[in-house]
C-alpha atoms as a PDB file:
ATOM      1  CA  UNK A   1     192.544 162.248  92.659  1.00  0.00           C
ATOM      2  CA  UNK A   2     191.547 164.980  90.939  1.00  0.00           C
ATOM      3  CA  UNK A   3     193.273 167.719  93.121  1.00  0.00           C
ATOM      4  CA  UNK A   4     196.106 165.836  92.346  1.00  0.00           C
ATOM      5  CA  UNK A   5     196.437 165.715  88.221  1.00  0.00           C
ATOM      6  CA  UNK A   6     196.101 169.813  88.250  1.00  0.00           C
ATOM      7  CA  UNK A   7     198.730 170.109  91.085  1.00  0.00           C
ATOM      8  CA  UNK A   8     200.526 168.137  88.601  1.00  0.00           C
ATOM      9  CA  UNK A   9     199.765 170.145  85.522  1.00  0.00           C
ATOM     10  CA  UNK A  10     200.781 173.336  87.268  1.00  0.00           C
ATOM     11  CA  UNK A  11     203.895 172.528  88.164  1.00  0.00           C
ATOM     12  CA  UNK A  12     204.595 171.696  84.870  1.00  0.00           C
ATOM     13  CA  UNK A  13     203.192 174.548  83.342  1.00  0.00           C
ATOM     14  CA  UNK A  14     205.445 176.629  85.658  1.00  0.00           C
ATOM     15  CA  UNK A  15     208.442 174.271  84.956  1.00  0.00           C
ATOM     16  CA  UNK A  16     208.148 175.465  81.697  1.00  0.00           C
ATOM     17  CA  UNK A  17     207.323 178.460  81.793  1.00  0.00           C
ATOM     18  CA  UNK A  18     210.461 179.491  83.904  1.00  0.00           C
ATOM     19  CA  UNK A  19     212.663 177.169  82.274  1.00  0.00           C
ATOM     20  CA  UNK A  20     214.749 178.099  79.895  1.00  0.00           C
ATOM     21  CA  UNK A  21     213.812 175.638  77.220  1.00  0.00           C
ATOM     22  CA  UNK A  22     213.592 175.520  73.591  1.00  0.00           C
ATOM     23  CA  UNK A  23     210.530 176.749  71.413  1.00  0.00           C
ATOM     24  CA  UNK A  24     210.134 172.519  70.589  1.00  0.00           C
ATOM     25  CA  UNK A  25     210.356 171.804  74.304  1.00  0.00           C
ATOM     26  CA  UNK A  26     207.740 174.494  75.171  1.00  0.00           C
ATOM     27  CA  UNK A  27     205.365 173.460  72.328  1.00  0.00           C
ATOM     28  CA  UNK A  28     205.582 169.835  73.539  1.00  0.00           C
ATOM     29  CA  UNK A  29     205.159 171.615  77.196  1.00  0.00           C
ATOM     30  CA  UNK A  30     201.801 173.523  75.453  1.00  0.00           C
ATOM     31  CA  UNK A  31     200.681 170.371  74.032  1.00  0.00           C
ATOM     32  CA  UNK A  32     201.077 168.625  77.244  1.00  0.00           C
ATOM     33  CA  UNK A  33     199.383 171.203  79.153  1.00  0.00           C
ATOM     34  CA  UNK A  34     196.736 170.890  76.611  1.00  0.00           C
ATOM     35  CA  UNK A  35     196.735 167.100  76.798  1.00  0.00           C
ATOM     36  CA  UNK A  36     196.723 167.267  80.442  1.00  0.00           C
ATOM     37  CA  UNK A  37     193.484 169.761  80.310  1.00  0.00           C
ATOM     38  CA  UNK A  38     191.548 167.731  78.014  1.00  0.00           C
ATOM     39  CA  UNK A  39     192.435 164.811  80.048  1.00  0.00           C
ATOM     40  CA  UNK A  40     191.812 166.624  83.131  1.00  0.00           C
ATOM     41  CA  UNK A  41     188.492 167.404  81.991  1.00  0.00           C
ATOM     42  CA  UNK A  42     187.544 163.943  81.066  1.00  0.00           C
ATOM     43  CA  UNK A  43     188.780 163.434  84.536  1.00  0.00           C
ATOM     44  CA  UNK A  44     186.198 165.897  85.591  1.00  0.00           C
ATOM     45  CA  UNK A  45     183.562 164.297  83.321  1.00  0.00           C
ATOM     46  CA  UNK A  46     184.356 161.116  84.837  1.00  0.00           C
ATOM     47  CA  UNK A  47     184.679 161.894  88.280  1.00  0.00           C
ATOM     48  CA  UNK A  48     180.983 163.773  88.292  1.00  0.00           C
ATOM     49  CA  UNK A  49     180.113 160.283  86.553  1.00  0.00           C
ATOM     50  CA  UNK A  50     181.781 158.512  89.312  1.00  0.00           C
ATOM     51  CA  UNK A  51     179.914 161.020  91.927  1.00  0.00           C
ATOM     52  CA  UNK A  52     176.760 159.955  90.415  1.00  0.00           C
ATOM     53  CA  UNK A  53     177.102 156.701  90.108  1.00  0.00           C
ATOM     54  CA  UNK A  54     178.769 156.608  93.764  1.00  0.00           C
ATOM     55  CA  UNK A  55     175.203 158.698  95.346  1.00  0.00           C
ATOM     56  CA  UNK A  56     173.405 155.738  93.084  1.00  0.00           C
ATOM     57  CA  UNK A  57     175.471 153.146  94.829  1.00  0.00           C
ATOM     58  CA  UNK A  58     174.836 154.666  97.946  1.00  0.00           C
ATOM     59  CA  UNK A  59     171.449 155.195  97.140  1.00  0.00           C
ATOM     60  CA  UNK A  60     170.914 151.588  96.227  1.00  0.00           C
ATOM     61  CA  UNK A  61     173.071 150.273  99.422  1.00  0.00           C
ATOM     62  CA  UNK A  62     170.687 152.570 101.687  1.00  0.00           C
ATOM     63  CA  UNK A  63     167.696 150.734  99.647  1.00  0.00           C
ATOM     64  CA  UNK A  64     169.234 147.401 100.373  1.00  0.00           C
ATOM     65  CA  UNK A  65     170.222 148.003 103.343  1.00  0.00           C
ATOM     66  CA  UNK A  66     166.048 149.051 104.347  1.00  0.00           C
ATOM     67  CA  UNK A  67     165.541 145.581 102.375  1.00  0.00           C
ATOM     68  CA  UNK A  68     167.821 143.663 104.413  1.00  0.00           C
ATOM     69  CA  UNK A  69     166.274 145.216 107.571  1.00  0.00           C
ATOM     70  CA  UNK A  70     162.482 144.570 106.150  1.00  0.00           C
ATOM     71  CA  UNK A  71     163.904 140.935 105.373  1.00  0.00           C
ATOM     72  CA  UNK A  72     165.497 140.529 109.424  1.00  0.00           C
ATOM     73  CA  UNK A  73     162.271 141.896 110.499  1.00  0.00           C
ATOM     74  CA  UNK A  74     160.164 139.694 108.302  1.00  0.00           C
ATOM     75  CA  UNK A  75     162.390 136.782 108.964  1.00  0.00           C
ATOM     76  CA  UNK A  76     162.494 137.376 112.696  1.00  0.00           C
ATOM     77  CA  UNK A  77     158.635 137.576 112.545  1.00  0.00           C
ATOM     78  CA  UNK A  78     158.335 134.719 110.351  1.00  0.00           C
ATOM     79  CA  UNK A  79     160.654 132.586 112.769  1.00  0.00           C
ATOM     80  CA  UNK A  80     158.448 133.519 115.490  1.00  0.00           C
ATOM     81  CA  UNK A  81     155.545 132.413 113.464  1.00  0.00           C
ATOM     82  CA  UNK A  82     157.482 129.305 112.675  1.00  0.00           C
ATOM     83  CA  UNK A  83     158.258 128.088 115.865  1.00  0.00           C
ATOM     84  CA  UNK A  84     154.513 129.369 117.222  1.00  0.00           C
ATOM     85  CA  UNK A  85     153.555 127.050 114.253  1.00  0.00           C
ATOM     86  CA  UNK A  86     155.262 124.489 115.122  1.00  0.00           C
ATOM     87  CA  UNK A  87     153.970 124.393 118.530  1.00  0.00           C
ATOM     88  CA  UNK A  88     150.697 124.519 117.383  1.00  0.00           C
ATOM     89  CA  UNK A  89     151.582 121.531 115.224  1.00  0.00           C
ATOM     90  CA  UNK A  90     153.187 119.579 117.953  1.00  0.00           C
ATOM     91  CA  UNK A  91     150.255 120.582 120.217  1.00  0.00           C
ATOM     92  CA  UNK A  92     148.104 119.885 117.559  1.00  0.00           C
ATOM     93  CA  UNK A  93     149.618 116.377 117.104  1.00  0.00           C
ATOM     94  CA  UNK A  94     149.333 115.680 120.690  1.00  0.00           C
ATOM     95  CA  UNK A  95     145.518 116.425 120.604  1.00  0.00           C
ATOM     96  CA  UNK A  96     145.504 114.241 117.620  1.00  0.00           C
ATOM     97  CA  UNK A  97     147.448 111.687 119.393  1.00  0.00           C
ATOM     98  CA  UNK A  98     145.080 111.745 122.262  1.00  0.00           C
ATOM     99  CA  UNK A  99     141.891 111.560 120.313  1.00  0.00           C
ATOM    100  CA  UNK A 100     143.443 108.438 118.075  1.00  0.00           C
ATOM    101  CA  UNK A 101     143.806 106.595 121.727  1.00  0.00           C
ATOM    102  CA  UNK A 102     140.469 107.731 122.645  1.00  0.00           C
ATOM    103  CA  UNK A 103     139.171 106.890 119.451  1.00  0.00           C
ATOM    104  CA  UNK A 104     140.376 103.170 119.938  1.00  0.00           C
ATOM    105  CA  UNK A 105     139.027 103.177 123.462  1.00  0.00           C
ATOM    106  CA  UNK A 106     135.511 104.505 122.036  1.00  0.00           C
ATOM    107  CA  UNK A 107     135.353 101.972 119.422  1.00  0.00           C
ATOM    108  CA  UNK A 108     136.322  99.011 121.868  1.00  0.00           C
ATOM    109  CA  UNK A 109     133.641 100.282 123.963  1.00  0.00           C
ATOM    110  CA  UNK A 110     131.135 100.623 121.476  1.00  0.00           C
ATOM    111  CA  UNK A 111     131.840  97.219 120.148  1.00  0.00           C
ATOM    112  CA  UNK A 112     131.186  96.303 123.809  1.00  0.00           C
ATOM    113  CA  UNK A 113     128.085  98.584 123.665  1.00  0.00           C
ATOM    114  CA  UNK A 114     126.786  97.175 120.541  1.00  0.00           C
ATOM    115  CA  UNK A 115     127.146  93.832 121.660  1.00  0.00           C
ATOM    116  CA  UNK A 116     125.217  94.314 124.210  1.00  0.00           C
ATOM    117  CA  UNK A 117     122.533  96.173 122.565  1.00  0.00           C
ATOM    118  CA  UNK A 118     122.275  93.488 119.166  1.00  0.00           C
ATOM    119  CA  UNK A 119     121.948  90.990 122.061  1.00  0.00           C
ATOM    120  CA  UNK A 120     119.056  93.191 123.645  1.00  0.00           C
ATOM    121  CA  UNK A 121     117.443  94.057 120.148  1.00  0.00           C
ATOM    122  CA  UNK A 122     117.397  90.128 119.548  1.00  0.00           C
ATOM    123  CA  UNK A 123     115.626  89.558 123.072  1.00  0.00           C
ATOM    124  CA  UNK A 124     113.029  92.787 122.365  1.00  0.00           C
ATOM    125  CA  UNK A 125     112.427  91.166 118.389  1.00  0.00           C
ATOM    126  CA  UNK A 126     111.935  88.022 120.101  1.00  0.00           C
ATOM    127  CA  UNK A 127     109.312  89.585 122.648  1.00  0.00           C
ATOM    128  CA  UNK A 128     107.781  91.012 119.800  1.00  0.00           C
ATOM    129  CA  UNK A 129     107.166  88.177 117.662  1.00  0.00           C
ATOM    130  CA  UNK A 130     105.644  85.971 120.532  1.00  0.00           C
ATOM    131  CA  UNK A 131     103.115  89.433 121.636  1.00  0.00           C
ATOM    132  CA  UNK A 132     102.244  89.527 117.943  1.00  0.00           C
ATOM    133  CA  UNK A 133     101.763  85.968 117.504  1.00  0.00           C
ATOM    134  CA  UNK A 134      99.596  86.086 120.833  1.00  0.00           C
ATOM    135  CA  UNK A 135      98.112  89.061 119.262  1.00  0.00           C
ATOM    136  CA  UNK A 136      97.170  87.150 116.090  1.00  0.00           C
ATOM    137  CA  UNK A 137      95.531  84.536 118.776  1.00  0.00           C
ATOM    138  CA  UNK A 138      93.913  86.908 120.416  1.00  0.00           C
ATOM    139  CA  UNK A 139      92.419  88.755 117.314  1.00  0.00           C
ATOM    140  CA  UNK A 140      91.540  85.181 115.531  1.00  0.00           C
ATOM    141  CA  UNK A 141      89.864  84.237 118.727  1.00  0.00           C
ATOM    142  CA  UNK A 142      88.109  87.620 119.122  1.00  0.00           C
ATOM    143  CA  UNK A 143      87.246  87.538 115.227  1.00  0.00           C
ATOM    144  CA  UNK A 144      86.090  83.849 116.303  1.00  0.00           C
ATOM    145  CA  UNK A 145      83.710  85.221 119.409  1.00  0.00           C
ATOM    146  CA  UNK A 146      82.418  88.024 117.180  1.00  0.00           C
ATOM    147  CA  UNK A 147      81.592  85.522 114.611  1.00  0.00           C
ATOM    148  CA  UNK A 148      79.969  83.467 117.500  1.00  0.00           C
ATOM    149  CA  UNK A 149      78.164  86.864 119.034  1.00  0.00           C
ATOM    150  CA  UNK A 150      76.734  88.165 116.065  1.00  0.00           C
ATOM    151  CA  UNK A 151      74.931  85.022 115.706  1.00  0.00           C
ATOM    152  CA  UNK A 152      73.740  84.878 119.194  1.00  0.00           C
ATOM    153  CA  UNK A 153      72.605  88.229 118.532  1.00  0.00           C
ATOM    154  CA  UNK A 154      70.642  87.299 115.514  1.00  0.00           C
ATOM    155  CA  UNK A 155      69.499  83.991 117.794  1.00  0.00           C
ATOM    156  CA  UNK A 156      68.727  86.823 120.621  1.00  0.00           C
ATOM    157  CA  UNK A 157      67.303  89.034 118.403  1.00  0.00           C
ATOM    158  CA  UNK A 158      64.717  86.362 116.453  1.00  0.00           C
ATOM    159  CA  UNK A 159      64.005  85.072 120.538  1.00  0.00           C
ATOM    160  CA  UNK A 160      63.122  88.739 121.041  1.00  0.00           C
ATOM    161  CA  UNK A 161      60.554  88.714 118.007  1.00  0.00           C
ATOM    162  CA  UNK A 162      59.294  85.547 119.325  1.00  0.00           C
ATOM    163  CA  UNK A 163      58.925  86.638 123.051  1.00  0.00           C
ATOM    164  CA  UNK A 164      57.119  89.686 121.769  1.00  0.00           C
ATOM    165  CA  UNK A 165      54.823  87.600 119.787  1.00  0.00           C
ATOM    166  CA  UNK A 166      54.196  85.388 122.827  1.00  0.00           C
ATOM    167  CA  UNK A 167      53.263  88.230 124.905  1.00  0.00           C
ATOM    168  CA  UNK A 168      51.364  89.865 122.232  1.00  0.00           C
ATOM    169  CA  UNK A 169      49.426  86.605 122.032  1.00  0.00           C
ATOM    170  CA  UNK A 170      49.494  86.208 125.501  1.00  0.00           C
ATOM    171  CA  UNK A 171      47.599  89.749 126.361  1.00  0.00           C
ATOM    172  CA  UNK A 172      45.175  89.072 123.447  1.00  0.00           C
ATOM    173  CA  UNK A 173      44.718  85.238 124.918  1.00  0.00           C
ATOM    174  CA  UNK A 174      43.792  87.421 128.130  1.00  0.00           C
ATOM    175  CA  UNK A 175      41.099  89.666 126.361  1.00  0.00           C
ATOM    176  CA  UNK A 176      39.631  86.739 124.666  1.00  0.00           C
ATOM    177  CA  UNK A 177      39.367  85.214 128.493  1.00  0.00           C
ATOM    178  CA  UNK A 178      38.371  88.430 129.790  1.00  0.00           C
ATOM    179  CA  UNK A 179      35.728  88.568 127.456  1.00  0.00           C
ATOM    180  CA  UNK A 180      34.449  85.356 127.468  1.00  0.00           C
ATOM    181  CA  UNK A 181      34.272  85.228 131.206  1.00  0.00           C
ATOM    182  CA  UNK A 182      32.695  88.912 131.237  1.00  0.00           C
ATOM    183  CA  UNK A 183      30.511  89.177 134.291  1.00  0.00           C
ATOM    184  CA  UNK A 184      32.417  86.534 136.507  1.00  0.00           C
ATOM    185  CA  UNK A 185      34.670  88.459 137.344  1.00  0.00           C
ATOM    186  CA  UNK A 186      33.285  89.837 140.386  1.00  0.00           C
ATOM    187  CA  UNK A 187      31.901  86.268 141.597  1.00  0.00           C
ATOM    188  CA  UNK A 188      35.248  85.518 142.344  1.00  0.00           C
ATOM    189  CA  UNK A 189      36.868  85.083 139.431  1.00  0.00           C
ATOM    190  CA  UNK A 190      40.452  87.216 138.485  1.00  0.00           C
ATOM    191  CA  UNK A 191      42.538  87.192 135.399  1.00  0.00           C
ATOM    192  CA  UNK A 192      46.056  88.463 135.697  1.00  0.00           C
ATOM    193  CA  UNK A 193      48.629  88.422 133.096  1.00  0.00           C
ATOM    194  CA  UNK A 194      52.458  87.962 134.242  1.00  0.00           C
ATOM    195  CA  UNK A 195      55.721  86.168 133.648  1.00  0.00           C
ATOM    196  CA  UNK A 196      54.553  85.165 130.435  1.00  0.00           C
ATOM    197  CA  UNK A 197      51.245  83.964 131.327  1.00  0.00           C
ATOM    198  CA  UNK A 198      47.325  84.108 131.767  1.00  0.00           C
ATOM    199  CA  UNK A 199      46.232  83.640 135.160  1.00  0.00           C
ATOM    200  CA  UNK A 200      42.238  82.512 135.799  1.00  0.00           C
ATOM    201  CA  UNK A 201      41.865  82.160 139.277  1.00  0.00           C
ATOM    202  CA  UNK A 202      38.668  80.674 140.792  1.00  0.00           C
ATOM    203  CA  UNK A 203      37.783  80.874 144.402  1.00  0.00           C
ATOM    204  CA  UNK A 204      35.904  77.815 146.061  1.00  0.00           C
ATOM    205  CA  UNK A 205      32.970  79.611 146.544  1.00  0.00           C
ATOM    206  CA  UNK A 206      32.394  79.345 142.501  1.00  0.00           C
ATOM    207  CA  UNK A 207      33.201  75.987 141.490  1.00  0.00           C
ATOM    208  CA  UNK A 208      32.775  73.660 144.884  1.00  0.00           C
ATOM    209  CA  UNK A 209      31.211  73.252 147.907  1.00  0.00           C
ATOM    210  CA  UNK A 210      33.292  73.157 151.269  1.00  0.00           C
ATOM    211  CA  UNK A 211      35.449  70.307 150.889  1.00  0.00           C
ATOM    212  CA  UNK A 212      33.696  68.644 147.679  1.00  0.00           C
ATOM    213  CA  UNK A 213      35.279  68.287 144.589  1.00  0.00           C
ATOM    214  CA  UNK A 214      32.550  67.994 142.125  1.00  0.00           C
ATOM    215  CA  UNK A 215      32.212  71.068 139.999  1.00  0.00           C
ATOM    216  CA  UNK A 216      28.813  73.217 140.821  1.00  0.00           C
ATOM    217  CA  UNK A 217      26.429  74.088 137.988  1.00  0.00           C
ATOM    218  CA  UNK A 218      27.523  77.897 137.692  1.00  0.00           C
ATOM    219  CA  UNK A 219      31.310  76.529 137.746  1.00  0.00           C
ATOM    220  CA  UNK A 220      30.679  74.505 134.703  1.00  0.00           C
ATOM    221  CA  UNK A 221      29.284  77.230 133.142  1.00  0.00           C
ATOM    222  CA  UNK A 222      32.404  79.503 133.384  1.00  0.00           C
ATOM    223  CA  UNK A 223      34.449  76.205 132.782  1.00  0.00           C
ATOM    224  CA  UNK A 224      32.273  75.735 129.503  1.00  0.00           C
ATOM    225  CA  UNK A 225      32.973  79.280 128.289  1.00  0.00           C
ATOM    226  CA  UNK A 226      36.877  79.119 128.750  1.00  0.00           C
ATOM    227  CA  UNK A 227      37.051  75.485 127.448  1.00  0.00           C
ATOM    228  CA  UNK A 228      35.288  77.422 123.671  1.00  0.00           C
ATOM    229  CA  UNK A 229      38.349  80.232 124.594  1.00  0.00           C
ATOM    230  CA  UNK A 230      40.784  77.272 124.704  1.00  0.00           C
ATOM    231  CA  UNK A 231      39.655  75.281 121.835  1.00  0.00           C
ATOM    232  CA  UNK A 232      40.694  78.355 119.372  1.00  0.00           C
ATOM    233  CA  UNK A 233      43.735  78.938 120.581  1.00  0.00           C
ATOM    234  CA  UNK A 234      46.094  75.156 120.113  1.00  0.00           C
ATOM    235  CA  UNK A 235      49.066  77.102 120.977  1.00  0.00           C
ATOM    236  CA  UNK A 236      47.920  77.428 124.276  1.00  0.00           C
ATOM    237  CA  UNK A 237      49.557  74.801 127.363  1.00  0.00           C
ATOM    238  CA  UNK A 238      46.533  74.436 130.263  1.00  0.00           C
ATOM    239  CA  UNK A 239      47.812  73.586 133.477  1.00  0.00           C
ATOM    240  CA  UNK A 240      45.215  73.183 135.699  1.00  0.00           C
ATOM    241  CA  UNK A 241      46.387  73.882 140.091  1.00  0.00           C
ATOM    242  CA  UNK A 242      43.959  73.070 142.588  1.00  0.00           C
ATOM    243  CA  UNK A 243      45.225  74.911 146.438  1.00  0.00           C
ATOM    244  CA  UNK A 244      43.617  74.663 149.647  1.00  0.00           C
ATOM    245  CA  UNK A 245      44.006  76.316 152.896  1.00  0.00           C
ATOM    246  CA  UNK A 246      45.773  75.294 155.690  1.00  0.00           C
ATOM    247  CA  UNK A 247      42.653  74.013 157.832  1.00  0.00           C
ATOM    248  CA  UNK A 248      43.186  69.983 157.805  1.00  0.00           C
ATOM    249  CA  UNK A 249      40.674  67.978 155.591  1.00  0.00           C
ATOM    250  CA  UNK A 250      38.511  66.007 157.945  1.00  0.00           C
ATOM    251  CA  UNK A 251      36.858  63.184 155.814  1.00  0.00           C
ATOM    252  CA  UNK A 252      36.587  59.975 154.759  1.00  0.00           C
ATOM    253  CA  UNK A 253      37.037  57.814 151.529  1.00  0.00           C
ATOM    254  CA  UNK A 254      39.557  58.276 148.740  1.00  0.00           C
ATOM    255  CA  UNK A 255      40.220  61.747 150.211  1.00  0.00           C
ATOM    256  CA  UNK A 256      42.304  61.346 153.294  1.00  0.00           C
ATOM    257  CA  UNK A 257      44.200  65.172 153.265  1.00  0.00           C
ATOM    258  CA  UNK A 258      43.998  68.262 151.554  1.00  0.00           C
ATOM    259  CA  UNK A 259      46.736  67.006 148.766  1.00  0.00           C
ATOM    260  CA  UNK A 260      44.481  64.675 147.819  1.00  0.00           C
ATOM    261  CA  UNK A 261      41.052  67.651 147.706  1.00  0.00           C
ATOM    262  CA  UNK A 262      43.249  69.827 145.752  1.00  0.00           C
ATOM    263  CA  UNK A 263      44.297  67.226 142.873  1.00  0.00           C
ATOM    264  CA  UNK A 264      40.461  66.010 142.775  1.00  0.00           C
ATOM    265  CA  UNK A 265      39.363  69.667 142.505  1.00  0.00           C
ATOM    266  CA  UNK A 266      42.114  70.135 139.520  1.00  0.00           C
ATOM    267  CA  UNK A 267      41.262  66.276 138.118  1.00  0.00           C
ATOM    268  CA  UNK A 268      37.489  67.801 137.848  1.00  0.00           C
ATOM    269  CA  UNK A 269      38.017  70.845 136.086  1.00  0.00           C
ATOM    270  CA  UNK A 270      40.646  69.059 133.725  1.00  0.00           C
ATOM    271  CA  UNK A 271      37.524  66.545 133.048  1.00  0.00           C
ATOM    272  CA  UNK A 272      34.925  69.311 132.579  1.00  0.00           C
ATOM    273  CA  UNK A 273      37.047  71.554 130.701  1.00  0.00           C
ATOM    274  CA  UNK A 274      37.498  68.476 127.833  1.00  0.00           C
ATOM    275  CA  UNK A 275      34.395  66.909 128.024  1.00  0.00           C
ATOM    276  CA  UNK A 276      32.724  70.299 126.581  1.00  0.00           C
ATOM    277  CA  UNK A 277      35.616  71.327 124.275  1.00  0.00           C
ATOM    278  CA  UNK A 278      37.588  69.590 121.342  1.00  0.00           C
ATOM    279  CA  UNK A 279      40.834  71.334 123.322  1.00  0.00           C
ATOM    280  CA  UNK A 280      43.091  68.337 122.871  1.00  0.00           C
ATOM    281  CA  UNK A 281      43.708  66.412 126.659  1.00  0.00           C
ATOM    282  CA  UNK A 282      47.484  66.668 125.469  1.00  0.00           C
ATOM    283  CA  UNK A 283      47.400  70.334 126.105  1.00  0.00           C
ATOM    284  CA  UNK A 284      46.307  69.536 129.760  1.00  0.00           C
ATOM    285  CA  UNK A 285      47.704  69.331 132.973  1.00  0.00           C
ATOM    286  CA  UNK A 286      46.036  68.595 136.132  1.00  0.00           C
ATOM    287  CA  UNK A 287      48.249  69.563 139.917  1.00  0.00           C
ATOM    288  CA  UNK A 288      47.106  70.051 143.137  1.00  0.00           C
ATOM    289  CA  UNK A 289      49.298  71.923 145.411  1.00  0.00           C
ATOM    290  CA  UNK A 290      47.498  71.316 148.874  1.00  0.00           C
ATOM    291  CA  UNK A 291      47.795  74.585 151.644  1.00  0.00           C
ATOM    292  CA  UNK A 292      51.661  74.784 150.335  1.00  0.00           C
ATOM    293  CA  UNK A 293      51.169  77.545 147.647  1.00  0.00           C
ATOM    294  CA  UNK A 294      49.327  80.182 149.926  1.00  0.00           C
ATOM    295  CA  UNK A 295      47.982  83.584 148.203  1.00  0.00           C
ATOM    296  CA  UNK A 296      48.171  85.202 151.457  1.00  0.00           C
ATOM    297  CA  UNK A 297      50.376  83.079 154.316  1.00  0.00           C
ATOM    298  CA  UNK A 298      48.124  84.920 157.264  1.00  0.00           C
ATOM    299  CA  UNK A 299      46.579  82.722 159.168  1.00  0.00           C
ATOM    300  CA  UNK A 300      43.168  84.232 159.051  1.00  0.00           C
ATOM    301  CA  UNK A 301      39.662  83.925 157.698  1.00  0.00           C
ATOM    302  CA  UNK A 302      40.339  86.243 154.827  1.00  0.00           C
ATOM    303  CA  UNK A 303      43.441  85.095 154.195  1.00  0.00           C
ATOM    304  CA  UNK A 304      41.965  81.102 153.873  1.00  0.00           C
ATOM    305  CA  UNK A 305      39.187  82.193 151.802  1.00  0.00           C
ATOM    306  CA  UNK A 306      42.033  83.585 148.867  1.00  0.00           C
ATOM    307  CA  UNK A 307      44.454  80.259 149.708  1.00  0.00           C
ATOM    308  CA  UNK A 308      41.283  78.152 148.447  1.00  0.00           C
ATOM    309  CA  UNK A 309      41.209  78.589 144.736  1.00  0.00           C
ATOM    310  CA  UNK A 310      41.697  77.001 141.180  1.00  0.00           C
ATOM    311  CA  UNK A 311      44.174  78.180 139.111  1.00  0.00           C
ATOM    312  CA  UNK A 312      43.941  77.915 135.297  1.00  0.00           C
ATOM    313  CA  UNK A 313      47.398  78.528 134.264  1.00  0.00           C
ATOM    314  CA  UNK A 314      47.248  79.362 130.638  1.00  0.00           C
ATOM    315  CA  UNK A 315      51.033  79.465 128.606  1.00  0.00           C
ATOM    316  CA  UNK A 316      51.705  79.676 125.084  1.00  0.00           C
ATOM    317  CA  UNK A 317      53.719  77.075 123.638  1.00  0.00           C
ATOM    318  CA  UNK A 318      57.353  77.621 123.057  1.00  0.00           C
ATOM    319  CA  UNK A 319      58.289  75.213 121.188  1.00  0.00           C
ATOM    320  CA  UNK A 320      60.075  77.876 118.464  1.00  0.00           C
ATOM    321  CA  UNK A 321      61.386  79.378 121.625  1.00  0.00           C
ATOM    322  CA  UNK A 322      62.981  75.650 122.630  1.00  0.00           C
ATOM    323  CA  UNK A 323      64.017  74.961 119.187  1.00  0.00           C
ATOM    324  CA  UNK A 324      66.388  78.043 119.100  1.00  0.00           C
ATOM    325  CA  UNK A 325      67.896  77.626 122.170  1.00  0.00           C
ATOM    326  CA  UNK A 326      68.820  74.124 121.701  1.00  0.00           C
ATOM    327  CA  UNK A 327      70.765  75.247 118.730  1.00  0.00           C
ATOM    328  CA  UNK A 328      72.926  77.445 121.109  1.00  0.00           C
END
């Protein structure tokens, strides 16, 4: 465009230069020319403008056109992350989907479950309450038995002091025999202590003659001596045993056998034993066991000569003893 207004203005200017014009026509010509340069410099100023604002446009279209490229990329990505997205959201809402159904199944099987279990947890409570109600029972029984055992150990316990008393009194009874009867002893005479008891034995040969039962003179003595034993001691039971051996008696009168010798021979010593005592006849017992309580079951003169004795059982009364275990 440019190019084109001084091609213009040229021509002119040669126009009228070569013309053969008037002074008024050339001065308009100058003025022109003038006009025309002034304009065509504007024309310059505003084409350099136009340049500059044309390389701004471009420069600006270039930028835009980087932006529109960023914004296809971006979009193209973003699309790609859209529909990846929304895969993952329809996946997503399948898995969803799938857990709501199993969801519903779990919960219709858990109400099944916890049915079930309520119904066992009833059963178990109830299985409970009758093992602690037995338990209770049990413990008020066992509180009962150890009420009930403590008792019988106070009962055992006050038996024990009075068994220990007993034999206490029972090996001093002894020593008071023992000593009363010192020197008989080996005249066949023996005094054992056992179950309880205070055993004077007396052979034949000391208190009778061969099948007699009237007491000799050295028997009554020894009878004399523990009737003064038994007279100090009330507490003392006297049961008097008459044995024989196994030899038949052979005799006549009110003795027919040796049952009848042996309670004759325990009859006498009862008789002796209170006639020269104040021990009361209460305390007395008279037995006779014929040959059926044998020291020694031999069949020999040795073993006869032990079988035929008098025993003086001596026991302490228990009538504490008795009254304590009737209370049981």
């Amino acid at each position: 465009m440019l190019i084109r207004v001084q091609n213009i203005c040229v021509a002119v200017f040669g126009l009228i230069l070569f013309a053969c014009v008037p002074a008024r026509k050339f001065e308009e010509v100058q003025n022109r020319q003038k006009k025309c340069a002034a304009e065509l410099e504007a024309y310059k100023t505003a084409n350099m403008e136009l340049e500059n604002k044309n390389n701004e446009l471009n420069a600006k279209f270039a930028d835009m056109e980087k932006r529109i490229a960023a914004l296809q990329n971006d979009t193209f990505i973003q699309g790609m992350s859209l529909r990846q997205l929304t895969e993952n959201y329809n996946n997503i809402n399948k898995t969803y989907q799938l857990l709501l159904d199993k969801n519903k199944e779990l919960l219709s099987g858990n109400a099944e479950e916890t049915k079930k279990l309520m119904k066992q947890l009833q059963v178990t409570q109830e299985e409970l309450q009758r093992k602690e109600d037995a338990l209770r029972a049990l413990e008020k029984d066992l509180n009962t038995k150890t009420f009930e055992l403590s008792k019988r150990e106070a009962r055992v316990k006050e038996l024990e002091s009075i068994i220990s008393k007993k034999d206490s009194a029972v090996k001093a009874l002894k020593q008071k025999v023992q000593d009363a009867l010192l020197g008989f002893e080996n005249s066949g005479l023996t005094i054992e202590q056992k179950n309880g008891k205070v055993y004077v034995s007396l052979e034949e040969s000391l208190l009778f003659s061969s099948g007699s039962y009237t007491v000799e003179q050295k028997g009554v003595e020894v009878l004399k001596k523990l009737a003064k034993v038994l007279e100090q001691n009330a507490d003392i039971n006297i049961l008097v045993e008459g044995h024989t051996d196994n030899v038949p008696y052979k005799g006549s009168g009110a003795i027919k056998d040796n049952w009848d010798l042996s309670v004759m021979r325990a009859t006498s010593v009862v008789k002796i034993i209170t006639s020269n005592s104040k021990v009361d006849p209460k305390r007395l017992e008279a037995a006779g066991k014929g040959e059926f309580m044998p020291i020694d079951a031999a069949n020999t003169p040795e073993a006869r000569k032990k079988n035929r004795r008098t025993d003086v059982i001596l026991t302490p009364k228990l009538d504490e003893l008795l009254q304590i275990l009737e209370t049981n």
